[in-house]
N, C-alpha and C. Protein backbone atom coordinates (compact mmCIF):
# COMPACT_ATOMS: atom_id res chain seq x y z
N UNK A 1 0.84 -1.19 0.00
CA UNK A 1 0.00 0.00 0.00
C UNK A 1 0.88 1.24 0.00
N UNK A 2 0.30 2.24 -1.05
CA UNK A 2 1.38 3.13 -0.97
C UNK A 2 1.31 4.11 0.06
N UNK A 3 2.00 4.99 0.39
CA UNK A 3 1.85 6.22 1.50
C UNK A 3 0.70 7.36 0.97
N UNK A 4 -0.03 8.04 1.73
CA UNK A 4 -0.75 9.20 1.47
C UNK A 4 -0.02 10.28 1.06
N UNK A 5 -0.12 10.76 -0.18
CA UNK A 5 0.22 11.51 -0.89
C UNK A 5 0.34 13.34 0.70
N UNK A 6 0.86 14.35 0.73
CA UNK A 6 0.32 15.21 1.31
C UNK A 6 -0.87 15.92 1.35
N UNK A 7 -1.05 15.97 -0.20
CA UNK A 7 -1.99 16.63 -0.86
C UNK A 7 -3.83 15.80 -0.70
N UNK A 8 -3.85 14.74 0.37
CA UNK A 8 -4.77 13.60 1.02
C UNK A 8 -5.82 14.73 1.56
N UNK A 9 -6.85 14.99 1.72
CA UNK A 9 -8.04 15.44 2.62
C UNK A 9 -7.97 14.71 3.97
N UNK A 10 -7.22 15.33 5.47
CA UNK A 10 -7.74 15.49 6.43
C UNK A 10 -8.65 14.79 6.75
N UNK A 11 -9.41 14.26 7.63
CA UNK A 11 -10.87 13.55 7.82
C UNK A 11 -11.01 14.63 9.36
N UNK A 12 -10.12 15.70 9.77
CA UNK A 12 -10.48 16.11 10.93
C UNK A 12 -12.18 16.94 10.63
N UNK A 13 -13.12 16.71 11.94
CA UNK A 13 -14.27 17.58 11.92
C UNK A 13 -15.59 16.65 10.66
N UNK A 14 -15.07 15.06 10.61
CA UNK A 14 -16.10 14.67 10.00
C UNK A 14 -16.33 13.54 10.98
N UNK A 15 -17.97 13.21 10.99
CA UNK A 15 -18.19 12.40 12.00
C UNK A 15 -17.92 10.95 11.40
N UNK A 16 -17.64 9.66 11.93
CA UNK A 16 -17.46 8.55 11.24
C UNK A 16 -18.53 7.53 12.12
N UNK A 17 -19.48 6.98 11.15
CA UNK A 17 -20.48 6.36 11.56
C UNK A 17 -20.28 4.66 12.00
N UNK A 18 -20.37 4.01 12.30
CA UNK A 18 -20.14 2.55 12.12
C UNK A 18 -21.38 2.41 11.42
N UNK A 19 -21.27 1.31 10.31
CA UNK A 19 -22.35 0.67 9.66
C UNK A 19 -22.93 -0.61 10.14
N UNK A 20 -23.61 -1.00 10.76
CA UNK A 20 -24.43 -2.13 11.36
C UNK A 20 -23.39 -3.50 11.08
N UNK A 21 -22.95 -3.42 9.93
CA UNK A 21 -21.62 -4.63 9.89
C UNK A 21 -20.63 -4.93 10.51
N UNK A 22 -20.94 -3.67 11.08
CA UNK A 22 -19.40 -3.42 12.25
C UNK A 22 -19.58 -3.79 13.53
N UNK A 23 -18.57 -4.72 13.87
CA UNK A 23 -18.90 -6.28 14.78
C UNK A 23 -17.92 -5.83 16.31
N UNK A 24 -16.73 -4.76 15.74
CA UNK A 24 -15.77 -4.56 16.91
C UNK A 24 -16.87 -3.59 17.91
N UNK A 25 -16.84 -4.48 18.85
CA UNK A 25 -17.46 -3.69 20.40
C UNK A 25 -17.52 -2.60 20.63
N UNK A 26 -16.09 -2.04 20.57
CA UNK A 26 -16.08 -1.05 21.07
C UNK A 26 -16.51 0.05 20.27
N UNK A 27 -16.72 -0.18 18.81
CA UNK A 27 -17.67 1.14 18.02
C UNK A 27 -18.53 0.75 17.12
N UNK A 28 -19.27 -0.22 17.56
CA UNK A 28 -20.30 -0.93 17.09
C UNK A 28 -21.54 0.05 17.27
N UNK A 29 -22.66 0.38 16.34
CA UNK A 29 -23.05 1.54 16.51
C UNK A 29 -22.53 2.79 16.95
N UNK A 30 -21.26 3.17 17.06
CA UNK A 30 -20.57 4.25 17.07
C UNK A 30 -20.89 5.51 16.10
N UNK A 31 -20.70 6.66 17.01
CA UNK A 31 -20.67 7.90 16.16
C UNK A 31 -19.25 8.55 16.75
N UNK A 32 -18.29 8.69 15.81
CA UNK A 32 -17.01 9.02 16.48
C UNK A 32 -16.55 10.40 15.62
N UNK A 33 -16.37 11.67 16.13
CA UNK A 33 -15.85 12.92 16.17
C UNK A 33 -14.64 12.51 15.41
N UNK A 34 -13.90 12.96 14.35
CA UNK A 34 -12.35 13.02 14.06
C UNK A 34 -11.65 14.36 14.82
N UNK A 35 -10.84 14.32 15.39
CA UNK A 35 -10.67 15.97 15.63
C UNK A 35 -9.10 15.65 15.67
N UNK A 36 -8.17 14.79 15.30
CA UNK A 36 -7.35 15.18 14.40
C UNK A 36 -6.96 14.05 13.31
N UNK A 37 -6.23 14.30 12.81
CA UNK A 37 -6.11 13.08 11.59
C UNK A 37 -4.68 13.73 10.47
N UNK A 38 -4.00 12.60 10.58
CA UNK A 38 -2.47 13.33 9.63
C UNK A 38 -1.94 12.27 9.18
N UNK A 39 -0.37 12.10 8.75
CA UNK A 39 -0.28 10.73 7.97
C UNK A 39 0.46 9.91 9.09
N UNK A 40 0.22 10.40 10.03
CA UNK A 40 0.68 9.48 11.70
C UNK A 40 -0.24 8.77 12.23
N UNK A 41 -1.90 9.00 11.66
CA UNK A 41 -2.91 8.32 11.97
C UNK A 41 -3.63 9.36 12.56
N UNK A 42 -5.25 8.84 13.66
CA UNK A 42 -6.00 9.76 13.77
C UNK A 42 -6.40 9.20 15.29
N UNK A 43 -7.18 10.55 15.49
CA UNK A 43 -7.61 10.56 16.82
C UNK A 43 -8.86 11.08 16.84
N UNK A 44 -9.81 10.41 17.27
CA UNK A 44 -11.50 11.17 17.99
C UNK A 44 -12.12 10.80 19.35
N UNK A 45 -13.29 10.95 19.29
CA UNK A 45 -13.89 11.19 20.37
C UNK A 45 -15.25 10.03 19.92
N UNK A 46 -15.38 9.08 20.36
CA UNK A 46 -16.97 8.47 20.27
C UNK A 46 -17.78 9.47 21.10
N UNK A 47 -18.89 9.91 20.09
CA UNK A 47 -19.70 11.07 20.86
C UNK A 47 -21.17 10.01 20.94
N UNK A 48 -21.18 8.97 21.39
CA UNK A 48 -22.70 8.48 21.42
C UNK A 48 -23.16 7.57 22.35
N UNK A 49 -22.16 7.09 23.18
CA UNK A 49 -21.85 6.26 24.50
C UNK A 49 -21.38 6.82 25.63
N UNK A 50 -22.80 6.13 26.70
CA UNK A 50 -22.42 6.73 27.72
C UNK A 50 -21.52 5.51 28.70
N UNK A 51 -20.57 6.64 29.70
CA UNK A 51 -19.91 6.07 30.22
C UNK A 51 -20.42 5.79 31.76
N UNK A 52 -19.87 5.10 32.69
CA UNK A 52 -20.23 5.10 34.01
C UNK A 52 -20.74 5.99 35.00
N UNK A 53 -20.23 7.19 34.72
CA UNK A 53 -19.59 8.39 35.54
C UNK A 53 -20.61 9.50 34.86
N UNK A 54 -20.98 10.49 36.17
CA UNK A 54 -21.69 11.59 35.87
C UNK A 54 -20.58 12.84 36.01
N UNK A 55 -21.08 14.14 35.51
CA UNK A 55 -19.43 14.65 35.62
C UNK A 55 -19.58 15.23 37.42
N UNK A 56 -20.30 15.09 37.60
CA UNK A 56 -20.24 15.44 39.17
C UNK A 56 -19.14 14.46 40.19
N UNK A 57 -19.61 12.70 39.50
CA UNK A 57 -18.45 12.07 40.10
C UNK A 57 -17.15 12.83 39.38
N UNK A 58 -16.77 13.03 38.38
CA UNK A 58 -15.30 13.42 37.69
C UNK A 58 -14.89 14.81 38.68
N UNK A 59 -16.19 15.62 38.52
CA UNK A 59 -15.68 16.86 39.43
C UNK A 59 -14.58 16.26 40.58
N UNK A 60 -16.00 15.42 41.49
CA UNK A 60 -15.45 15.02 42.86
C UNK A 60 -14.25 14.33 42.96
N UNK A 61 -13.90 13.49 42.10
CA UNK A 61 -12.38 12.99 42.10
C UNK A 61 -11.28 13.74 41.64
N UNK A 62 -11.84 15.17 41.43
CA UNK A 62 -10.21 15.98 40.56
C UNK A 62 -11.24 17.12 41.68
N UNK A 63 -11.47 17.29 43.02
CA UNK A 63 -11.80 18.45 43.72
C UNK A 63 -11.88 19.20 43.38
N UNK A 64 -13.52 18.99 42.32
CA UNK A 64 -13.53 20.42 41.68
C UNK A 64 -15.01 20.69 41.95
N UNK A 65 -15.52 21.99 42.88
CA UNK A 65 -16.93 21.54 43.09
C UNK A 65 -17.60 22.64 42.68
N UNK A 66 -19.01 22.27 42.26
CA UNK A 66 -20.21 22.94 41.80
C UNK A 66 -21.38 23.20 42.11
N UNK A 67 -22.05 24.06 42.14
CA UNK A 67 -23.62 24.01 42.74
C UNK A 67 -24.70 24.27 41.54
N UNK A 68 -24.46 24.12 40.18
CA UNK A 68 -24.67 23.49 39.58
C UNK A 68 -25.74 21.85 39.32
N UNK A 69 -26.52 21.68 39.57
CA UNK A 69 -26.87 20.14 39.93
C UNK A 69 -27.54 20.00 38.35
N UNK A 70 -27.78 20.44 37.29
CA UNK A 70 -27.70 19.98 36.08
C UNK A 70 -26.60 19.60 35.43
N UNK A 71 -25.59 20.18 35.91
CA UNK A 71 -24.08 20.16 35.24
C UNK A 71 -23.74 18.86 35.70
N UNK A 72 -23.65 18.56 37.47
CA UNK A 72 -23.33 17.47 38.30
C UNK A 72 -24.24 16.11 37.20
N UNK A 73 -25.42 16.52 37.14
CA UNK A 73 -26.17 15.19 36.56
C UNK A 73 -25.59 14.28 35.05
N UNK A 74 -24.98 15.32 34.38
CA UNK A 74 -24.75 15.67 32.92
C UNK A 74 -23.76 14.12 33.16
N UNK A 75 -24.40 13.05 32.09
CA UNK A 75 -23.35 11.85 31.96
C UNK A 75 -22.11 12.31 30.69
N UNK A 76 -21.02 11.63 31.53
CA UNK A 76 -20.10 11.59 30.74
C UNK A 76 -19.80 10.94 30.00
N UNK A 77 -19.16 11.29 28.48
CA UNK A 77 -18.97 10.42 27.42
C UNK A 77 -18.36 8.69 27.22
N UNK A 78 -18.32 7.38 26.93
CA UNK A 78 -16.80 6.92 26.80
C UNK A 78 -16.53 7.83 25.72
N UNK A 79 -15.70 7.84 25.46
CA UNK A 79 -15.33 8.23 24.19
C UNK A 79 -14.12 7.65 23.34
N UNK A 80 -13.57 6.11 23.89
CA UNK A 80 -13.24 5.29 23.33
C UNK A 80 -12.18 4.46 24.56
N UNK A 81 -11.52 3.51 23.93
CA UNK A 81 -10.90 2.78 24.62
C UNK A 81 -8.96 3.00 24.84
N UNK A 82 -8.59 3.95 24.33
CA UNK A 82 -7.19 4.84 24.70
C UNK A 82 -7.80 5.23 25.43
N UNK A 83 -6.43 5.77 26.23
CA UNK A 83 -6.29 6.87 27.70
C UNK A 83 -7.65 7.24 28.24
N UNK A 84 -8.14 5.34 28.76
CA UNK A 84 -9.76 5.79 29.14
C UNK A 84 -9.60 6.31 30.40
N UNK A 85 -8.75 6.56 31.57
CA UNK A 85 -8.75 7.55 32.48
C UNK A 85 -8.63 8.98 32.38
N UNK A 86 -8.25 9.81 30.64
CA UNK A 86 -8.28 11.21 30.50
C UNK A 86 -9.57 11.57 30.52
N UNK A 87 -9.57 13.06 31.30
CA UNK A 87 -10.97 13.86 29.98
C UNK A 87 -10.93 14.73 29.32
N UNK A 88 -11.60 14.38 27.72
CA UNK A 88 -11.80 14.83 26.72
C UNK A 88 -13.36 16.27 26.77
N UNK A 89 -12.86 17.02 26.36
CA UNK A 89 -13.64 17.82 26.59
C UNK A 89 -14.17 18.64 24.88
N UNK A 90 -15.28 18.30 24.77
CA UNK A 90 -15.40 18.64 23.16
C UNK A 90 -16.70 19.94 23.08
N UNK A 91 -16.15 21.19 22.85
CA UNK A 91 -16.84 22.34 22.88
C UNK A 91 -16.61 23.21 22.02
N UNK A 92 -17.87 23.69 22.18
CA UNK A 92 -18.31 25.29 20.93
C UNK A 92 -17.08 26.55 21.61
N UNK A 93 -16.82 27.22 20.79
CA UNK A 93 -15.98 28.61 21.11
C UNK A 93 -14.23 28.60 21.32
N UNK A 94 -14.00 29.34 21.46
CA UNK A 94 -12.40 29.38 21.40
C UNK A 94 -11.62 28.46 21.96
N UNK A 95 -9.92 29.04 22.23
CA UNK A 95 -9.18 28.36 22.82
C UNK A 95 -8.58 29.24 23.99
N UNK A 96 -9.54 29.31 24.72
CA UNK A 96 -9.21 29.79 26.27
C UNK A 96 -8.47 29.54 27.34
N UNK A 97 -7.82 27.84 26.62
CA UNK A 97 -7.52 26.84 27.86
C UNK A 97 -6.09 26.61 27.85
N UNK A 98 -5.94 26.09 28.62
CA UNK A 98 -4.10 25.45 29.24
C UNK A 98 -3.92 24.63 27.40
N UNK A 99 -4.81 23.60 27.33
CA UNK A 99 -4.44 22.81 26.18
C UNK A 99 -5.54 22.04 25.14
N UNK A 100 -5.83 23.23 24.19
CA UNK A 100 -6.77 23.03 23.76
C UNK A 100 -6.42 22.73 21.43
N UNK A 101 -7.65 21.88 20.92
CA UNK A 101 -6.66 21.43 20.08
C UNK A 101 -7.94 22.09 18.76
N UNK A 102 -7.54 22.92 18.23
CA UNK A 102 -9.39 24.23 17.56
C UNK A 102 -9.27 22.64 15.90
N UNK A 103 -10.55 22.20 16.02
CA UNK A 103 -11.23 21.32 15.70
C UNK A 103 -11.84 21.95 13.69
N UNK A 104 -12.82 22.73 14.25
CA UNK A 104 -13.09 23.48 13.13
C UNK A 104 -13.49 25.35 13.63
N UNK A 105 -13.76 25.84 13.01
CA UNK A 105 -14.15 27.18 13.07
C UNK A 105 -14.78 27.39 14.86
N UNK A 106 -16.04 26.71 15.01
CA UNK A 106 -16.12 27.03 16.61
C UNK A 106 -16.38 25.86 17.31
N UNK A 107 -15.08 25.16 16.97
CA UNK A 107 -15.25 23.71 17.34
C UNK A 107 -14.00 23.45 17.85
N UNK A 108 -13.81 23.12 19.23
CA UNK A 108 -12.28 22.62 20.05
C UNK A 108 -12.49 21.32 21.17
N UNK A 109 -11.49 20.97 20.75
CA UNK A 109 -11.20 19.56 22.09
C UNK A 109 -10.24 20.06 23.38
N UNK A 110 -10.56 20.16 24.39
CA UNK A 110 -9.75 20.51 25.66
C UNK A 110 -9.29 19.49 26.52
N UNK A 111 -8.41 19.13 26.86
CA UNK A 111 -7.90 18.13 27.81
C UNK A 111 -7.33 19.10 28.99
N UNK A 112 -7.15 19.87 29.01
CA UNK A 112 -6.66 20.76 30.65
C UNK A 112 -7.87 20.95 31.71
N UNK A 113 -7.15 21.08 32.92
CA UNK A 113 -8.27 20.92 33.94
C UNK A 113 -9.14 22.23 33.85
N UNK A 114 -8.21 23.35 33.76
CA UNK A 114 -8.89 25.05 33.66
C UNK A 114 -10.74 24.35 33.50
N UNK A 115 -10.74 24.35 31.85
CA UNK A 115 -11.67 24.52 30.94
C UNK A 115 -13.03 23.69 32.11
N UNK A 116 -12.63 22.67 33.18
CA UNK A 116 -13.79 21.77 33.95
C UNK A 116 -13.79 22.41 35.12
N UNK A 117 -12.90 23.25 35.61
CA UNK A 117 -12.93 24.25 36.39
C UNK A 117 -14.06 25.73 36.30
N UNK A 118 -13.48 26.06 35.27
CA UNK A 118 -14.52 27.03 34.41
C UNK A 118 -15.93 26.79 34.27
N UNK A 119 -16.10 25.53 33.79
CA UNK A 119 -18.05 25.03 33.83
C UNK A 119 -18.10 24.75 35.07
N UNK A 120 -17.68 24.31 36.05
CA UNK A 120 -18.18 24.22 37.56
C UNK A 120 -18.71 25.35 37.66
N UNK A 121 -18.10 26.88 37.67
CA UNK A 121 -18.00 27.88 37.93
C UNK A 121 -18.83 28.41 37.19
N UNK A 122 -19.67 27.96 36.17
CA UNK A 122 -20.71 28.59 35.09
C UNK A 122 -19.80 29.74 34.01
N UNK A 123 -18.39 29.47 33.82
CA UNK A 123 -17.55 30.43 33.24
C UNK A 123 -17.17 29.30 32.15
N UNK A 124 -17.89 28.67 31.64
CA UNK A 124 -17.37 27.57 30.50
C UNK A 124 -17.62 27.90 29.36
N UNK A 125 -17.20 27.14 28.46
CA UNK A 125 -18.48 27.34 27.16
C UNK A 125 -19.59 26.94 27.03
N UNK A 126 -20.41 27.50 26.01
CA UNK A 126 -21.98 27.71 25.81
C UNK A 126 -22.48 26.18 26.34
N UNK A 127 -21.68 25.50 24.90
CA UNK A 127 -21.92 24.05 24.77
C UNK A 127 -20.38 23.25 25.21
N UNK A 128 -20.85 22.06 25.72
CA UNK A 128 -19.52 21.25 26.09
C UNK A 128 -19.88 19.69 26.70
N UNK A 129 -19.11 19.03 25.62
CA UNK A 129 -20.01 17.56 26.51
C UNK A 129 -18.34 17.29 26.81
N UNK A 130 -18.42 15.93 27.80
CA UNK A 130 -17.53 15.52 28.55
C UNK A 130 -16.72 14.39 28.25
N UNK A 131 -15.77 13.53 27.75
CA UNK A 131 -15.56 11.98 27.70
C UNK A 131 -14.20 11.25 28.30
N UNK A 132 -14.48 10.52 28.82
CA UNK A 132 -13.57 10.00 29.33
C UNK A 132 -12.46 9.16 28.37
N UNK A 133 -11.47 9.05 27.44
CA UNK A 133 -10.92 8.14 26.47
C UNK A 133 -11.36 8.86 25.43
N UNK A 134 -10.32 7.95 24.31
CA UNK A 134 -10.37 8.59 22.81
C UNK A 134 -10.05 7.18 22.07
N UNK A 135 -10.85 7.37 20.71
CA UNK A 135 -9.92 6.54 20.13
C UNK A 135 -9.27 7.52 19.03
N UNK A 136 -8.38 5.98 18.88
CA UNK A 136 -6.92 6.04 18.26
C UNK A 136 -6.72 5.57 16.37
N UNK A 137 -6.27 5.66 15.60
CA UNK A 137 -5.77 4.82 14.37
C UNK A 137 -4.22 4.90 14.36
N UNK A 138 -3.57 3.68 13.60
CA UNK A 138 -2.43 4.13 13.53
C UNK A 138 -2.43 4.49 12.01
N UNK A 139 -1.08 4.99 11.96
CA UNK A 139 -1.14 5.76 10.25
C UNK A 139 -1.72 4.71 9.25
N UNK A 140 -2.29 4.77 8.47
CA UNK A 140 -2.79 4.19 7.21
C UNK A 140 -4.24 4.00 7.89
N UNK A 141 -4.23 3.35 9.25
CA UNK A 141 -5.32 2.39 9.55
C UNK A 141 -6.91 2.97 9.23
N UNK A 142 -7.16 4.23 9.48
CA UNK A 142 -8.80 4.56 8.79
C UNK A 142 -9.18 4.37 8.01
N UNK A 143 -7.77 5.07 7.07
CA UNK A 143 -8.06 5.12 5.21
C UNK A 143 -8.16 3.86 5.31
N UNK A 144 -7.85 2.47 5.81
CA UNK A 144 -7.71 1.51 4.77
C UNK A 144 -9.24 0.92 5.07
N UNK A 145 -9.51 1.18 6.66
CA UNK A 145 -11.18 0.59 6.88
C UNK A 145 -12.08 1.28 6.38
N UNK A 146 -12.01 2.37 5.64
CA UNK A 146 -12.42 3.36 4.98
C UNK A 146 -13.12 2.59 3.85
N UNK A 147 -11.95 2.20 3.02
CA UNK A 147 -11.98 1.16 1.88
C UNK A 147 -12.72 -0.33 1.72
N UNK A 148 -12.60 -0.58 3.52
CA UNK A 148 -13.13 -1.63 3.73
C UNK A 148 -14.99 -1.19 3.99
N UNK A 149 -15.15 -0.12 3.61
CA UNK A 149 -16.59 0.04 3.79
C UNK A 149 -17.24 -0.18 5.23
N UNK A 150 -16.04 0.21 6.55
CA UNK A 150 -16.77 -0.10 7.21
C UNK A 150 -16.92 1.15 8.59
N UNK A 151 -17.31 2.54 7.68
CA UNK A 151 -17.59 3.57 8.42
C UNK A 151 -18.37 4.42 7.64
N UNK A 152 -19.32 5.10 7.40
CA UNK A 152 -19.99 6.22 6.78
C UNK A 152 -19.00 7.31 6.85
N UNK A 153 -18.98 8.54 6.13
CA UNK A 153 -18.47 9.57 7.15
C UNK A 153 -19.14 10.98 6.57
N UNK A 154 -18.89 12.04 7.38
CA UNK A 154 -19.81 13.10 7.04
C UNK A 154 -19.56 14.34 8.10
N UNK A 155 -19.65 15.49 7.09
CA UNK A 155 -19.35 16.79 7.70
C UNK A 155 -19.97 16.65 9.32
N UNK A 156 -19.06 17.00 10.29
CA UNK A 156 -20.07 17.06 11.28
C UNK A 156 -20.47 18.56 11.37
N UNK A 157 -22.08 18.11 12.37
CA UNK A 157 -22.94 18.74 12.49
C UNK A 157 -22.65 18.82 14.16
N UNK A 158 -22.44 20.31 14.89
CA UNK A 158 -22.18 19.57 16.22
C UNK A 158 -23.71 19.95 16.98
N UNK A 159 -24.87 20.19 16.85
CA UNK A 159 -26.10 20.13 16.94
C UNK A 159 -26.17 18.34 17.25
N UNK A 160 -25.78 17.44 16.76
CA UNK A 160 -25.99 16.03 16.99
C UNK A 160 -25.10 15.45 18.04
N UNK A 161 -23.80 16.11 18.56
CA UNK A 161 -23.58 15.53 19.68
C UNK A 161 -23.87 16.75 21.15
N UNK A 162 -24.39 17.76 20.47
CA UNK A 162 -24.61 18.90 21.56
C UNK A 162 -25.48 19.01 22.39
N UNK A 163 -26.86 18.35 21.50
CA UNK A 163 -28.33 18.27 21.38
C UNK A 163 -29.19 17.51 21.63
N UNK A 164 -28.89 16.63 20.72
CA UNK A 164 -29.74 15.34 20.90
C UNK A 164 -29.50 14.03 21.78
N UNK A 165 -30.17 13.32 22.04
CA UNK A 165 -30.31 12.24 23.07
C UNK A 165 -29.49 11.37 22.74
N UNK A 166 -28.28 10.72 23.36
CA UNK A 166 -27.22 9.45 23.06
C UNK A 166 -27.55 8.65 22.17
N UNK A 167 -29.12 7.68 22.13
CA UNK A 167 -29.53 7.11 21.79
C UNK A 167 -30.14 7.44 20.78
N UNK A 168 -30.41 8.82 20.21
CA UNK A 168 -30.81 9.35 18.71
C UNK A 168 -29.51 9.47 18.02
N UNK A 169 -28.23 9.73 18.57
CA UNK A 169 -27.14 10.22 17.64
C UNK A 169 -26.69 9.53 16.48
N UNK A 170 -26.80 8.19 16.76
CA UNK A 170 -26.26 7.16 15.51
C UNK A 170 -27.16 7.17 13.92
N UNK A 171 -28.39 7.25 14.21
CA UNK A 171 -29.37 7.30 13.26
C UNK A 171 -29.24 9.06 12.76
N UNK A 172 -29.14 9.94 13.58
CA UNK A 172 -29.25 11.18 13.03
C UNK A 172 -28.34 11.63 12.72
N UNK A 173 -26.74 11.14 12.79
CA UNK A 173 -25.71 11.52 11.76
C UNK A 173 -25.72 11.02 10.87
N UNK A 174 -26.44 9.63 10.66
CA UNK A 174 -26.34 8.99 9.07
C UNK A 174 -27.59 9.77 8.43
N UNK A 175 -28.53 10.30 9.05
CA UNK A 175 -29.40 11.07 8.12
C UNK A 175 -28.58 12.65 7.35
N UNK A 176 -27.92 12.90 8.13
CA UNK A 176 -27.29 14.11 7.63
C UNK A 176 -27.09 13.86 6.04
N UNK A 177 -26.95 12.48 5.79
CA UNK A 177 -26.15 12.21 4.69
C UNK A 177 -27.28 11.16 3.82
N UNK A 178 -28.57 11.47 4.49
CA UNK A 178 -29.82 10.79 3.82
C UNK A 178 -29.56 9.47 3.79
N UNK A 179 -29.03 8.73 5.03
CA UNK A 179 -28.82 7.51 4.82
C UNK A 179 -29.96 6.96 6.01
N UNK A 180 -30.63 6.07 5.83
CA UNK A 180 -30.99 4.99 6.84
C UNK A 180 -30.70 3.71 7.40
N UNK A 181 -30.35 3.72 8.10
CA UNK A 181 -29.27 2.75 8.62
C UNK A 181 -30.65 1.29 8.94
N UNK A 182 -31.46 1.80 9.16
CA UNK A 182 -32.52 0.79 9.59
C UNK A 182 -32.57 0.08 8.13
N UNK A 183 -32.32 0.79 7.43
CA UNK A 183 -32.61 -0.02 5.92
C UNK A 183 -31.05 -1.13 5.79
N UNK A 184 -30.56 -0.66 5.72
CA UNK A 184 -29.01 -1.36 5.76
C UNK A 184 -28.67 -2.40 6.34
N UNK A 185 -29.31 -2.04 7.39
CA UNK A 185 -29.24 -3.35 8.30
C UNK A 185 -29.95 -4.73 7.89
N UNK A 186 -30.52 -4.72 6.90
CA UNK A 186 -31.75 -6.10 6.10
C UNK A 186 -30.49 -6.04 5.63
N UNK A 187 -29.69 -5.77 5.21
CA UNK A 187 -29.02 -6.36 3.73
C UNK A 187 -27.43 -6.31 4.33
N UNK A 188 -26.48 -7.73 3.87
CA UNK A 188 -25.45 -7.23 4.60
C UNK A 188 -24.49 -7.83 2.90
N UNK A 189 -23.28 -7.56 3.38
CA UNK A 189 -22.31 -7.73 1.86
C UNK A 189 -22.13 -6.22 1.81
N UNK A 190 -21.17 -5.86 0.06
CA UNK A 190 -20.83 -4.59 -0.11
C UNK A 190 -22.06 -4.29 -1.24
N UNK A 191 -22.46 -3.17 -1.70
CA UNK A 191 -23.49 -2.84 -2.55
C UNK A 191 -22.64 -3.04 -4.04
């Protein structure tokens, strides 16, 4: 297989769907964020699984407290199976923070504590969901499952992981792209 040319399209800021064929656990019905991607491989965020933890427990284990009790309730993401003890912090608006990585236009990933400090404090951004872990590719590895037909992918919309209910996200990013996944699922093989 040859190397990616430079001149390759990025996949950062497109959502990648799993297609009902897709058998690995851990993003089996997955809706996964790209938020970076180069010829070293890629990194996102599963934005559609919830994890154990409310961020009120996360507060309480990094002594960070709030009076807040919608914020406290707010479940936290997995957001994949790397560095599942970090948190990933995926929000609307600038780069305000210790270490923040600008996604698209008003779209950033934060891993510094500041930024969970700040929403305790109601000084956060607008929008901001929470995840614990990321996943990972190594270089080549997307493009080639890419090929293998076994991800949708599509401009994200961040209205679908901002907004809507965990359990709507999988079906309503493949509509972005007029796909129905309920249909797909009768029929398995490549088209």
């Amino acid at each position: 297989m040859h190397a990616m040319s430079d001149a390759s399209t990025p996949l950062a800021n497109q959502l990648l769907i799993a297609l009902p064929s897709l058998a690995d656990p851990n993003f089996a019905r997955a809706v996964t964020l790209i938020c970076q991607h180069d010829e070293d491989g890629a990194m996102g965020i599963v934005v559609n699984r919830a994890s154990d933890f409310t961020l009120g427990e996360v507060f309480e284990q990094m002594q960070i407290g709030t009076k807040d009790d919608a914020l406290r309730e707010q479940v936290v993401l997995a957001g994949g199976p790397v560095y599942p003890e970090r948190g990933f912090v995926l929000h609307d608006g600038g780069s305000a923070w210790d270490s923040t990585l600008p996604i698209a236009d008003n779209l950033s990933l934060t891993t510094s504590r500041d930024i969970l400090i700040a929403m305790a404090e109601g000084k956060g951004p607008a929008q901001a969901v929470v995840a614990l872990g990321c996943a990972g590719w190594g270089a080549g590895q997307l493009e080639y499952e890419l090929v293998e037909n076994t991800w949708l992918t599509v401009a994200a919309d961040p209205a679908v992981f901002f907004e809507l209910p965990l359990e709507q996200r999988w079906e309503a990013a493949a509509g972005l792209i007029g796909v129905d996944l309920m249909h797909i699922a009768d029929h398995s093989g490549h088209a």
